[in-house]
PDB file of N, CA and C in Angstrom:
ATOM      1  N   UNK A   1      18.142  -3.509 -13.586  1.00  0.00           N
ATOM      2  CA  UNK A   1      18.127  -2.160 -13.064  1.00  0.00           C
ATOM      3  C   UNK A   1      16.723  -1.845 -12.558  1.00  0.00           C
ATOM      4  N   UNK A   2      17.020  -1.435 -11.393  1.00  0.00           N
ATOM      5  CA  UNK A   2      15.689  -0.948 -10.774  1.00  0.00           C
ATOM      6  C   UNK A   2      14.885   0.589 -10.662  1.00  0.00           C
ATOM      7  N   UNK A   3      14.051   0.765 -10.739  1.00  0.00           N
ATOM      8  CA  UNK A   3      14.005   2.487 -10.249  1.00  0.00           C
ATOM      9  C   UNK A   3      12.568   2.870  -9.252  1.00  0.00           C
ATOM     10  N   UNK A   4      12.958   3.668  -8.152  1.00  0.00           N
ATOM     11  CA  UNK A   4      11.506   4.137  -7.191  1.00  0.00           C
ATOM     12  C   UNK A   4      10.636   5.200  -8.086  1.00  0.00           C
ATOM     13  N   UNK A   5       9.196   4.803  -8.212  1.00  0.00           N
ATOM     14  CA  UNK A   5       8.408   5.855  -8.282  1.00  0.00           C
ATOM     15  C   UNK A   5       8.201   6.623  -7.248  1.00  0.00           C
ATOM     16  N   UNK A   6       7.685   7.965  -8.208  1.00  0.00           N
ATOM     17  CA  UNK A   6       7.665   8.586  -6.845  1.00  0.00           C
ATOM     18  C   UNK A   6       6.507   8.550  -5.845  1.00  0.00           C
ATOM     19  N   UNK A   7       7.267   8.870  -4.647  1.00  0.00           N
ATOM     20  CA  UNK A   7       6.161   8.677  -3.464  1.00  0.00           C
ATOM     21  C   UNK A   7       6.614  10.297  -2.629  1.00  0.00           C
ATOM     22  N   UNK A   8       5.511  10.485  -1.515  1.00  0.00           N
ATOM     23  CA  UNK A   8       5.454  11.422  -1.164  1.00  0.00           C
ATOM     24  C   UNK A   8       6.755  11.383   0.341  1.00  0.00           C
ATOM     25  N   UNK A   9       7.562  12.657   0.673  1.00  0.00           N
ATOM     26  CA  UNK A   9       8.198  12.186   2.021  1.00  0.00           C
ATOM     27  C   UNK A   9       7.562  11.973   3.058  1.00  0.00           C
ATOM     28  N   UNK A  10       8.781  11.402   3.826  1.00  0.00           N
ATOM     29  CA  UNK A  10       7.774  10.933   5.316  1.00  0.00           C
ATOM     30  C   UNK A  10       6.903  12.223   5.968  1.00  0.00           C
ATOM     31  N   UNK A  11       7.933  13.650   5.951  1.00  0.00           N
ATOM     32  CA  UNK A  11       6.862  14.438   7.018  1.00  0.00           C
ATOM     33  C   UNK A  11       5.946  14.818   6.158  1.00  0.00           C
ATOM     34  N   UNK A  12       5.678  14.623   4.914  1.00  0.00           N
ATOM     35  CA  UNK A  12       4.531  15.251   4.450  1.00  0.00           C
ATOM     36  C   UNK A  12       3.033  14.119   4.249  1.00  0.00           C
ATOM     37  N   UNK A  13       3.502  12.973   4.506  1.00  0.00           N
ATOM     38  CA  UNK A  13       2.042  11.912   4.506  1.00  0.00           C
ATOM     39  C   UNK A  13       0.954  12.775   5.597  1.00  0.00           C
ATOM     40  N   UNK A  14       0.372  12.855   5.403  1.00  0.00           N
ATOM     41  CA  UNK A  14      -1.102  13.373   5.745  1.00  0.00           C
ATOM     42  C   UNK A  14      -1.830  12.314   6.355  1.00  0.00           C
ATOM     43  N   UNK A  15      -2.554  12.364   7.460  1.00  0.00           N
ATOM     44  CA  UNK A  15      -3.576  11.514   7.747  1.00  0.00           C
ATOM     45  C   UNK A  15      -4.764  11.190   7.782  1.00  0.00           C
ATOM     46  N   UNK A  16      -5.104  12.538   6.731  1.00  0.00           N
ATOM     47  CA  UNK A  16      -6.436  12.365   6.125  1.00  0.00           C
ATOM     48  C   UNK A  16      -6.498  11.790   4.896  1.00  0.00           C
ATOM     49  N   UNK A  17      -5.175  12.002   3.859  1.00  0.00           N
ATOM     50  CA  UNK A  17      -5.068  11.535   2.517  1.00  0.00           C
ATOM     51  C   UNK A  17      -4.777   9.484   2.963  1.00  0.00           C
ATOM     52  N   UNK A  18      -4.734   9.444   4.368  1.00  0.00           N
ATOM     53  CA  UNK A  18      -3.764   8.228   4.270  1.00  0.00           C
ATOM     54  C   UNK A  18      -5.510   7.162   4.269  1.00  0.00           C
ATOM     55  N   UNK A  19      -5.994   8.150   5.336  1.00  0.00           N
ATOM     56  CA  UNK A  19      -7.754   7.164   5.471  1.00  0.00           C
ATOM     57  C   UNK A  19      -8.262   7.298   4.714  1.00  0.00           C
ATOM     58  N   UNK A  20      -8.217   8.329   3.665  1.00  0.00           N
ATOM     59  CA  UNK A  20      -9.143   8.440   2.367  1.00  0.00           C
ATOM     60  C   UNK A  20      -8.950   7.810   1.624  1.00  0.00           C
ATOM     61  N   UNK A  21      -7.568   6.944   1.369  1.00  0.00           N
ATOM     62  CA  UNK A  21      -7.100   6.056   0.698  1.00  0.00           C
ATOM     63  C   UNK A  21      -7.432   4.612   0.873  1.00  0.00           C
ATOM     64  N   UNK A  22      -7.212   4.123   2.431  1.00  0.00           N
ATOM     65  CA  UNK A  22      -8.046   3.117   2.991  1.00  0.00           C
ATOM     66  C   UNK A  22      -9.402   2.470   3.355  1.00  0.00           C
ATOM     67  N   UNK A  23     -10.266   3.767   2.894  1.00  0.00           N
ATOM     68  CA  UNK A  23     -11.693   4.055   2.945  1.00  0.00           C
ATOM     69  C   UNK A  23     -12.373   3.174   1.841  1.00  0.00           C
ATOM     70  N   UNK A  24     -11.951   2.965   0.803  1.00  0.00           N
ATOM     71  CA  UNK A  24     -12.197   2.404  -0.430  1.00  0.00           C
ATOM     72  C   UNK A  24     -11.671   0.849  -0.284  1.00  0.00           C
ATOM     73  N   UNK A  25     -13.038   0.164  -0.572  1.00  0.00           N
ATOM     74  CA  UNK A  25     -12.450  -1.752  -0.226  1.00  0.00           C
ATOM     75  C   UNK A  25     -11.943  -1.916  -0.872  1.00  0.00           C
ATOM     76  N   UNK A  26     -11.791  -1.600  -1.986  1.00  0.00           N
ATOM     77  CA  UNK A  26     -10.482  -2.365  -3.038  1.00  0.00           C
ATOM     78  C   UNK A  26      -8.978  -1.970  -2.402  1.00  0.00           C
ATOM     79  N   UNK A  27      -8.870  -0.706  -1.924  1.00  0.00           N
ATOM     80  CA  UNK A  27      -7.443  -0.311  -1.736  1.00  0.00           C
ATOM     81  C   UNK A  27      -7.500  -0.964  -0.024  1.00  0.00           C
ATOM     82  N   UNK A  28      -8.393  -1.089   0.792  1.00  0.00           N
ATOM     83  CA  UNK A  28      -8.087  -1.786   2.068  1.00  0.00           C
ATOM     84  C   UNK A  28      -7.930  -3.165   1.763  1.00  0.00           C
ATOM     85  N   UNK A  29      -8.842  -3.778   0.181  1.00  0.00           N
ATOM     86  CA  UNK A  29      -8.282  -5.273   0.497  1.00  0.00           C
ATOM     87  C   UNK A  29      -6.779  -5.784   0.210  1.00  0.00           C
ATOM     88  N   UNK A  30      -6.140  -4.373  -0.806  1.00  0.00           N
ATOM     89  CA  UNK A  30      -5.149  -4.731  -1.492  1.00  0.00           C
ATOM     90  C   UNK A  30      -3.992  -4.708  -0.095  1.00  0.00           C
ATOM     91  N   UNK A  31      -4.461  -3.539   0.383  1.00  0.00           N
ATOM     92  CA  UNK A  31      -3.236  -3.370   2.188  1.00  0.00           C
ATOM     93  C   UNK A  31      -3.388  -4.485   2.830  1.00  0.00           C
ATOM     94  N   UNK A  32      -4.586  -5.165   3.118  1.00  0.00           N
ATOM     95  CA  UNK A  32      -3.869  -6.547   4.318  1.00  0.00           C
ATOM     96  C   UNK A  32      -4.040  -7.003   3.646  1.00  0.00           C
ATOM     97  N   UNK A  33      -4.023  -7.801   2.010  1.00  0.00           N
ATOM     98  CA  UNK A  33      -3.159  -8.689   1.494  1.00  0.00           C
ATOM     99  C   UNK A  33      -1.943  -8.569   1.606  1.00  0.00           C
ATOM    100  N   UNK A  34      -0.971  -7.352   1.750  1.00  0.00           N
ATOM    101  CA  UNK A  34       0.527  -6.578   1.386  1.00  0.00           C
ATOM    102  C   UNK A  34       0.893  -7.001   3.150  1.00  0.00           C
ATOM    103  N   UNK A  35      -0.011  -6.689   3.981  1.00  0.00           N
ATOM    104  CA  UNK A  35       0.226  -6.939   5.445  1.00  0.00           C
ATOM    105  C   UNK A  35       0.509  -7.676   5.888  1.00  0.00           C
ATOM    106  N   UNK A  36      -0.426  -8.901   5.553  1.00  0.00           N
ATOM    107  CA  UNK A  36      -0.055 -10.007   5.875  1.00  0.00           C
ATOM    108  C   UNK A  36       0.725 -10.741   5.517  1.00  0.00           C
ATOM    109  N   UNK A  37       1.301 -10.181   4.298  1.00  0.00           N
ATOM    110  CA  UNK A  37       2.870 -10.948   3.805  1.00  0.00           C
ATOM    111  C   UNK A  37       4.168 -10.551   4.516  1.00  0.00           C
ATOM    112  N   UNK A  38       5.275 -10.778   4.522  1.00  0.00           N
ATOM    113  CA  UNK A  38       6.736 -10.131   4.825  1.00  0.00           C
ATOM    114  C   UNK A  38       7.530  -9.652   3.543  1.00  0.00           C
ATOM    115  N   UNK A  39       7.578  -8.794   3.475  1.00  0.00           N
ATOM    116  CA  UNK A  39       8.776  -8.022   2.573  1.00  0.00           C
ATOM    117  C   UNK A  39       7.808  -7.098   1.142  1.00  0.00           C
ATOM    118  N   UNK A  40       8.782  -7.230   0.383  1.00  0.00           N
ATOM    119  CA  UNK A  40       8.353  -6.722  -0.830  1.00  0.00           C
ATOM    120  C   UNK A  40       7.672  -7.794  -2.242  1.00  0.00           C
ATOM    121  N   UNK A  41       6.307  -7.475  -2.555  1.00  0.00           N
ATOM    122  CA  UNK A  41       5.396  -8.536  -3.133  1.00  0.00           C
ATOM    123  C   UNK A  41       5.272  -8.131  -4.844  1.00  0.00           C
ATOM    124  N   UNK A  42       5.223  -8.442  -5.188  1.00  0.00           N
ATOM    125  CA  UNK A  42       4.998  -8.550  -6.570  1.00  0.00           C
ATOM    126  C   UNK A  42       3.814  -7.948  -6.903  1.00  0.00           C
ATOM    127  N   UNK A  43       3.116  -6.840  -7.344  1.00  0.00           N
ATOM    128  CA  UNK A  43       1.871  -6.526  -7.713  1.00  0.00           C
ATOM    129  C   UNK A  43       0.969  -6.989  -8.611  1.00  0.00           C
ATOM    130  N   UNK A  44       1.348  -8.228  -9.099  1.00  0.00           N
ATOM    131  CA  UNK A  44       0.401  -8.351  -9.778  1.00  0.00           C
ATOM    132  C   UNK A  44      -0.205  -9.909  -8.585  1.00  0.00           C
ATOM    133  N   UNK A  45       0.889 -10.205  -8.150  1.00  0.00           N
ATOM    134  CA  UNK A  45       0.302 -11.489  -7.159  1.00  0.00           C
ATOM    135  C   UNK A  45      -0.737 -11.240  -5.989  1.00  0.00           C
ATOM    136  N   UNK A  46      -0.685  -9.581  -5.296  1.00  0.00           N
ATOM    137  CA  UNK A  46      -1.672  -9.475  -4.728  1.00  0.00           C
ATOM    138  C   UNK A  46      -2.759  -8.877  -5.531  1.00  0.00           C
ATOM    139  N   UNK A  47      -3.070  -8.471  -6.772  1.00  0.00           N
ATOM    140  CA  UNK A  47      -3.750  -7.912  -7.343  1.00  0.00           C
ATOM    141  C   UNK A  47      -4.790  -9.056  -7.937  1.00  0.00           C
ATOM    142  N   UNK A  48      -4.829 -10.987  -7.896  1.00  0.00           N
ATOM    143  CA  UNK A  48      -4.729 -11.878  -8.280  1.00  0.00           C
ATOM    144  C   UNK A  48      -6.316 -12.105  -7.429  1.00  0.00           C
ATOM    145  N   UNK A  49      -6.240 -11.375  -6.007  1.00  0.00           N
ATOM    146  CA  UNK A  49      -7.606 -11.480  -5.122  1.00  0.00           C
ATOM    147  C   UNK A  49      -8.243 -10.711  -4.849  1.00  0.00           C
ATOM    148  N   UNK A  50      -8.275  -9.346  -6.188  1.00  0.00           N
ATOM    149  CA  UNK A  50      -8.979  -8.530  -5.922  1.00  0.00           C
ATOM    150  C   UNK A  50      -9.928  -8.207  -7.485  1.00  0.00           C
ATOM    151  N   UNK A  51     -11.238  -8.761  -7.689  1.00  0.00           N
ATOM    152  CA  UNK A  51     -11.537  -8.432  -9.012  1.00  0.00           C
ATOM    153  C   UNK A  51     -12.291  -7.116  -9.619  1.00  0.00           C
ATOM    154  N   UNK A  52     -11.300  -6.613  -9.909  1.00  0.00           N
ATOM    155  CA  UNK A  52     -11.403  -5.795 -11.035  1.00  0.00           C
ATOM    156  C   UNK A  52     -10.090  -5.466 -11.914  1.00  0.00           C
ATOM    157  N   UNK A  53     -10.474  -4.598 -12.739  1.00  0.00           N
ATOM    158  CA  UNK A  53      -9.849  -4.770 -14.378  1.00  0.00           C
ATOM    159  C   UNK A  53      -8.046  -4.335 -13.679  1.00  0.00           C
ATOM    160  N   UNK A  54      -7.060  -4.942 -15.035  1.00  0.00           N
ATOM    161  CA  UNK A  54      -5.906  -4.134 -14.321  1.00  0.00           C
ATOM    162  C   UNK A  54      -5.992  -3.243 -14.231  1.00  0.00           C
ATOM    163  N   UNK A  55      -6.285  -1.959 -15.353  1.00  0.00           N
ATOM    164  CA  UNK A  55      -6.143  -0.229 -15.406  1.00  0.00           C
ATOM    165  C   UNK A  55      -6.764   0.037 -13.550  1.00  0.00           C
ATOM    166  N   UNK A  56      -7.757  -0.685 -13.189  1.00  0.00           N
ATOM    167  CA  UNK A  56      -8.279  -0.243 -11.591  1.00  0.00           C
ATOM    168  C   UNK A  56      -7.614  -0.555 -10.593  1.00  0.00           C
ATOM    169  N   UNK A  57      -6.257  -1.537 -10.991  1.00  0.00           N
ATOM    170  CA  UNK A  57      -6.211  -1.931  -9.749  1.00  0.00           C
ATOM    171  C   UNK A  57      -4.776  -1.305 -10.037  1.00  0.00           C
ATOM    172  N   UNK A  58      -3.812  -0.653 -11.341  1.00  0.00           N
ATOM    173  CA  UNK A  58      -3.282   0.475 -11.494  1.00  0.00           C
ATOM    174  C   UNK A  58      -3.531   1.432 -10.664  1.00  0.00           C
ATOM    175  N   UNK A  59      -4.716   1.818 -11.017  1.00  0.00           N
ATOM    176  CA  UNK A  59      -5.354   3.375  -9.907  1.00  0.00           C
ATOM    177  C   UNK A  59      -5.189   3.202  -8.766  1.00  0.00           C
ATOM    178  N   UNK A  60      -5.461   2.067  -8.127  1.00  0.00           N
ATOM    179  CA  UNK A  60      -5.536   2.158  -6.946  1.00  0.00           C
ATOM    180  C   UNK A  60      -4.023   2.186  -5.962  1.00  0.00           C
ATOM    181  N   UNK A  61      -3.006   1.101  -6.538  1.00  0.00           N
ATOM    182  CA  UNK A  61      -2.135   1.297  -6.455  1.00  0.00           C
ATOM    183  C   UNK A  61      -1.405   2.633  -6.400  1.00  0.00           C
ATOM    184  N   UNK A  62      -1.388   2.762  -7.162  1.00  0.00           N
ATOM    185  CA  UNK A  62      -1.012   4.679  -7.379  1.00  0.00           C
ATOM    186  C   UNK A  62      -1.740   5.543  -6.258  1.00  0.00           C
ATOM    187  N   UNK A  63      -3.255   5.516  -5.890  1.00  0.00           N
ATOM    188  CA  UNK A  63      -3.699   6.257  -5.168  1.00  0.00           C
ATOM    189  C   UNK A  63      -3.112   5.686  -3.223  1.00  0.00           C
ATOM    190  N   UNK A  64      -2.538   4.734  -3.189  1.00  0.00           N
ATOM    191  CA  UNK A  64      -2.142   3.977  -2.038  1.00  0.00           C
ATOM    192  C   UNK A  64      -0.463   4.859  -2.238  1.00  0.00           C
ATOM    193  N   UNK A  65       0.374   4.876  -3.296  1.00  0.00           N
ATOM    194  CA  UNK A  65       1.871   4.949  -3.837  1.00  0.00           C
ATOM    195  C   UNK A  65       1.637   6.602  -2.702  1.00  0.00           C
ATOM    196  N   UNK A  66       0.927   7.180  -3.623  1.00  0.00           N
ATOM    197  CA  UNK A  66       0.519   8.959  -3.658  1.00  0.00           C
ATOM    198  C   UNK A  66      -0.097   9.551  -2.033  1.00  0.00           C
ATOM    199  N   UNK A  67      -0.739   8.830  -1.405  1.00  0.00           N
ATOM    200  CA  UNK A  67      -0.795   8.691   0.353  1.00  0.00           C
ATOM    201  C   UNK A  67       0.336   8.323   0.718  1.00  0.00           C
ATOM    202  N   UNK A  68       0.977   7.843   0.342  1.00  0.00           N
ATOM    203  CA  UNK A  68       2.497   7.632   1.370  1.00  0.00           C
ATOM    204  C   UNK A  68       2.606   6.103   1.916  1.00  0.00           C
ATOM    205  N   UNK A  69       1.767   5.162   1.226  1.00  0.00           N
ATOM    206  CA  UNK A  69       1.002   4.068   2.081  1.00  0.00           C
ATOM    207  C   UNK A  69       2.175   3.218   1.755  1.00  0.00           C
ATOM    208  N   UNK A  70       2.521   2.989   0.449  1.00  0.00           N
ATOM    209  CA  UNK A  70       3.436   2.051  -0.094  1.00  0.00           C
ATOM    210  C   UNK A  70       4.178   3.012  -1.014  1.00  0.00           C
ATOM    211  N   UNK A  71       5.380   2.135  -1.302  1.00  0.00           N
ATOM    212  CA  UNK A  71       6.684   2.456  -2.451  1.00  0.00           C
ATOM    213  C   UNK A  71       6.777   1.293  -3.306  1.00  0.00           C
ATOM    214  N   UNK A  72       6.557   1.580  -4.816  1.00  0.00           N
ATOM    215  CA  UNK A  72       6.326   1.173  -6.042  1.00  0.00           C
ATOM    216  C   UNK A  72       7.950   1.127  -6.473  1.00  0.00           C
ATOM    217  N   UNK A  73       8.614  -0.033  -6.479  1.00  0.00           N
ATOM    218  CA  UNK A  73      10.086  -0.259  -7.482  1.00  0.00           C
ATOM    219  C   UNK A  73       9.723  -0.752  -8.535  1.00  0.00           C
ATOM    220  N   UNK A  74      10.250  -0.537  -9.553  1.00  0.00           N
ATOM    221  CA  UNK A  74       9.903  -1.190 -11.493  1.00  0.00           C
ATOM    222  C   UNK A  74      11.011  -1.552 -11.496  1.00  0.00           C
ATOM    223  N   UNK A  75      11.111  -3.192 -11.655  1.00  0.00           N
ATOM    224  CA  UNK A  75      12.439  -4.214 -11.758  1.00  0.00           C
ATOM    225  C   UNK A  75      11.528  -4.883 -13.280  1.00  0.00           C
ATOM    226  N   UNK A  76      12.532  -3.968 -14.448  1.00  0.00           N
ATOM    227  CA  UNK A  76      12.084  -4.632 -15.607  1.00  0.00           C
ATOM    228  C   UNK A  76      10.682  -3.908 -15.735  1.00  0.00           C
ATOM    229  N   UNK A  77       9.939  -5.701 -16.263  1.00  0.00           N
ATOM    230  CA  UNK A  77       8.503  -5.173 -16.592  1.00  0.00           C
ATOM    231  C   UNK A  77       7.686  -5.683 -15.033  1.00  0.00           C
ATOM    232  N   UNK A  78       8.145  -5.725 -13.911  1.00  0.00           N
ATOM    233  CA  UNK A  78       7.254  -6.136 -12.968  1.00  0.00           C
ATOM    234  C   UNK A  78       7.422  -4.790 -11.604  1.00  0.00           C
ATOM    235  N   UNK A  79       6.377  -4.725 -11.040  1.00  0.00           N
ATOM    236  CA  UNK A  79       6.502  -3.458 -10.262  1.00  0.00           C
ATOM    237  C   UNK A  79       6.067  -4.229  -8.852  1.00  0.00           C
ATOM    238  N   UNK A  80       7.012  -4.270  -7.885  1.00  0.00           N
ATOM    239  CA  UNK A  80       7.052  -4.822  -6.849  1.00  0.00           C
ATOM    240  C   UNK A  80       6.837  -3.665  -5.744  1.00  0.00           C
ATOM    241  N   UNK A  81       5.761  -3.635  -4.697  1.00  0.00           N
ATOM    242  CA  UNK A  81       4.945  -3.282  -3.675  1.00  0.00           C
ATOM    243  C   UNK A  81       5.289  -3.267  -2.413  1.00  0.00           C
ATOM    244  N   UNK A  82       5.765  -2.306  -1.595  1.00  0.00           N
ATOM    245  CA  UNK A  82       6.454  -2.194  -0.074  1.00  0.00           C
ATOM    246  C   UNK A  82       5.427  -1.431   0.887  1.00  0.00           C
ATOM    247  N   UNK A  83       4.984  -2.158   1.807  1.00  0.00           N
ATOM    248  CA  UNK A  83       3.917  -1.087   2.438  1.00  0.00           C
ATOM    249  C   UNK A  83       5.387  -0.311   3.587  1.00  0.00           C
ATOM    250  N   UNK A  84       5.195   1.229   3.249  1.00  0.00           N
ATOM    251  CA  UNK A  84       5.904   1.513   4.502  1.00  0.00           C
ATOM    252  C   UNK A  84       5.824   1.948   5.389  1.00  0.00           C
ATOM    253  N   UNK A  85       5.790   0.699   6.318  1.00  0.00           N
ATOM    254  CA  UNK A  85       5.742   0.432   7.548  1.00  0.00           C
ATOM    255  C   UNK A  85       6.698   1.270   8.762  1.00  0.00           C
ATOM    256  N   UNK A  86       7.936   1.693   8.431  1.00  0.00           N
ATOM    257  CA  UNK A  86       8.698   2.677   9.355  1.00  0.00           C
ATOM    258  C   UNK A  86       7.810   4.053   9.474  1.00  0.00           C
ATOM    259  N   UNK A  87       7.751   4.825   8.212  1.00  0.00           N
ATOM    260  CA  UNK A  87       7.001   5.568   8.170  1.00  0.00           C
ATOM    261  C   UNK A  87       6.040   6.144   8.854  1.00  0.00           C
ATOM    262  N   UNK A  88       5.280   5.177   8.377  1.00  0.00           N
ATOM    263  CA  UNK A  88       3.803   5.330   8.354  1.00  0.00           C
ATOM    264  C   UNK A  88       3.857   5.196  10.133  1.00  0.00           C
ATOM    265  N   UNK A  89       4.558   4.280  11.039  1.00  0.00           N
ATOM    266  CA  UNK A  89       4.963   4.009  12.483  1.00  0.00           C
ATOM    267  C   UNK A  89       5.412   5.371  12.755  1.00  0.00           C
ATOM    268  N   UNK A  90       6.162   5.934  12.067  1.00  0.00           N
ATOM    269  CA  UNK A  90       6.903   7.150  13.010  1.00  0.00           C
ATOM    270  C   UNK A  90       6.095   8.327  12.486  1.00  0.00           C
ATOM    271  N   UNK A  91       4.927   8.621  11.468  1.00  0.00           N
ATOM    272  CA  UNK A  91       4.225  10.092  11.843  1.00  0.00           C
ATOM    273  C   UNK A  91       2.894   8.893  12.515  1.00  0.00           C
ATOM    274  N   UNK A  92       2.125   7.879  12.670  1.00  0.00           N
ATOM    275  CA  UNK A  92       0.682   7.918  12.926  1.00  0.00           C
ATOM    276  C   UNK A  92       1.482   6.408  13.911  1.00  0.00           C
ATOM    277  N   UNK A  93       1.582   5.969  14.932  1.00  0.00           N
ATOM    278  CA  UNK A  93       1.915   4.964  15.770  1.00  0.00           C
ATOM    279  C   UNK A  93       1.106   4.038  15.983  1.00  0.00           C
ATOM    280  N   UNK A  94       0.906   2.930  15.169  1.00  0.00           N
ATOM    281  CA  UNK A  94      -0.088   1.995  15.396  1.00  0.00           C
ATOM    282  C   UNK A  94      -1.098   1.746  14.863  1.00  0.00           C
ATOM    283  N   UNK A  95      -1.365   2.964  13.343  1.00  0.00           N
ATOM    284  CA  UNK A  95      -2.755   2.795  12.717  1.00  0.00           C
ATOM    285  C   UNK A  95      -2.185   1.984  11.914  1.00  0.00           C
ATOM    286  N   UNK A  96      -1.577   1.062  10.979  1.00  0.00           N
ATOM    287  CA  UNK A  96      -1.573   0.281  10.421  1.00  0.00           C
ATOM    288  C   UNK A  96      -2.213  -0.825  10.824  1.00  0.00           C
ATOM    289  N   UNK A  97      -1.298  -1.255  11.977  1.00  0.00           N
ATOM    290  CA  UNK A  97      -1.939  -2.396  13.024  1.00  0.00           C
ATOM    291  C   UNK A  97      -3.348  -2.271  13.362  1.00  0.00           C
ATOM    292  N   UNK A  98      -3.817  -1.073  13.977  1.00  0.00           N
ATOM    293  CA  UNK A  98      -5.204  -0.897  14.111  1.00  0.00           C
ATOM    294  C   UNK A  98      -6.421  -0.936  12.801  1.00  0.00           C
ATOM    295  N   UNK A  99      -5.914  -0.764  11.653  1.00  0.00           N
ATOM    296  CA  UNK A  99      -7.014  -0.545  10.725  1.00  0.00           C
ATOM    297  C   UNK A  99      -6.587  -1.790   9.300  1.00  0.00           C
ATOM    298  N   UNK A 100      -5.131  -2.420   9.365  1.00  0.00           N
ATOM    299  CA  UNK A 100      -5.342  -3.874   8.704  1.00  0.00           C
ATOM    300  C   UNK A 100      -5.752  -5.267   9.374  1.00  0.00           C
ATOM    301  N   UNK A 101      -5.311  -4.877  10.712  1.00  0.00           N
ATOM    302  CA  UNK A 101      -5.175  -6.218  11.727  1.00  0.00           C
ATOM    303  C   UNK A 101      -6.695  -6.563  11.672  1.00  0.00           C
ATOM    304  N   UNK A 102      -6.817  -7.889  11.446  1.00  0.00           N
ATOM    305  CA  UNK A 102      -8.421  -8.620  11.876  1.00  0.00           C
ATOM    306  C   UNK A 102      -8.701  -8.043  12.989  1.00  0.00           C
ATOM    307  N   UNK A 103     -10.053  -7.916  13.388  1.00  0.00           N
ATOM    308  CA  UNK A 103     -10.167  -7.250  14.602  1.00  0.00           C
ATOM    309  C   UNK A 103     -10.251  -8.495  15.854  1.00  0.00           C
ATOM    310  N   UNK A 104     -10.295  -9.981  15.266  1.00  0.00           N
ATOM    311  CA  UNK A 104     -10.166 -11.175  15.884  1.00  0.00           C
ATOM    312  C   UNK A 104      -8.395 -11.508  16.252  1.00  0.00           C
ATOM    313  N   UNK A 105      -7.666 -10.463  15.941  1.00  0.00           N
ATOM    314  CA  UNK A 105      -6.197 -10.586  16.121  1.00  0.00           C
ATOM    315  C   UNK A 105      -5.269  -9.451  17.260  1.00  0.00           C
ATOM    316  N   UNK A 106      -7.020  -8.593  17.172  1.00  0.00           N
ATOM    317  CA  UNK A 106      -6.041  -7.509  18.082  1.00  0.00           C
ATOM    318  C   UNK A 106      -6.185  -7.820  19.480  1.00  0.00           C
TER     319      UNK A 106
END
């Protein structure tokens, strides 16, 4: 059995809460690790290349969940990571791409 934490709706993501969130290297390294994968990732596997303690990389998660950036499912004891990408495309068009993409890719 699975269940969504909560996250904020689509028309209410903000695009100041969304860069204030991305502003911080730990939470931009944790997004294009999540980017550069396909689908839904396991949080503790991208959390594996980012060092600091779990409780921080908890926070950060949550502060990414709480921007609207990603959706947090709890399957059991593992909490699997969705950046959303429709979303985040249909209020801000292209800042994902623009602010995870290598800038050697755009």
């Amino acid at each position: 059995m699975s269940r969504q934490l909560p996250q904020p709706s689509r028309d209410s993501i903000n695009l100041i809460t969304v860069l204030a969130a991305l502003a911080d290297p730990v939470r931009l390294a944790l997004m294009q690790a999540m980017y550069s994968r396909t689908g839904p990732v396991d949080c503790a596997v991208i959390a594996q290349g980012v060092e600091v303690g779990a409780p921080t990389v908890s926070h950060h998660y949550r502060v990414l969940r709480d921007a609207g950036l990603t959706t947090t499912t709890v399957e059991g004891r593992r909490r699997v990571i969705t950046i959303r990408h429709e979303d985040l495309e249909a209020r801000f068009p292209g800042l994902l791409a623009a602010v995870l993409t290598p800038a050697a890719k755009i």
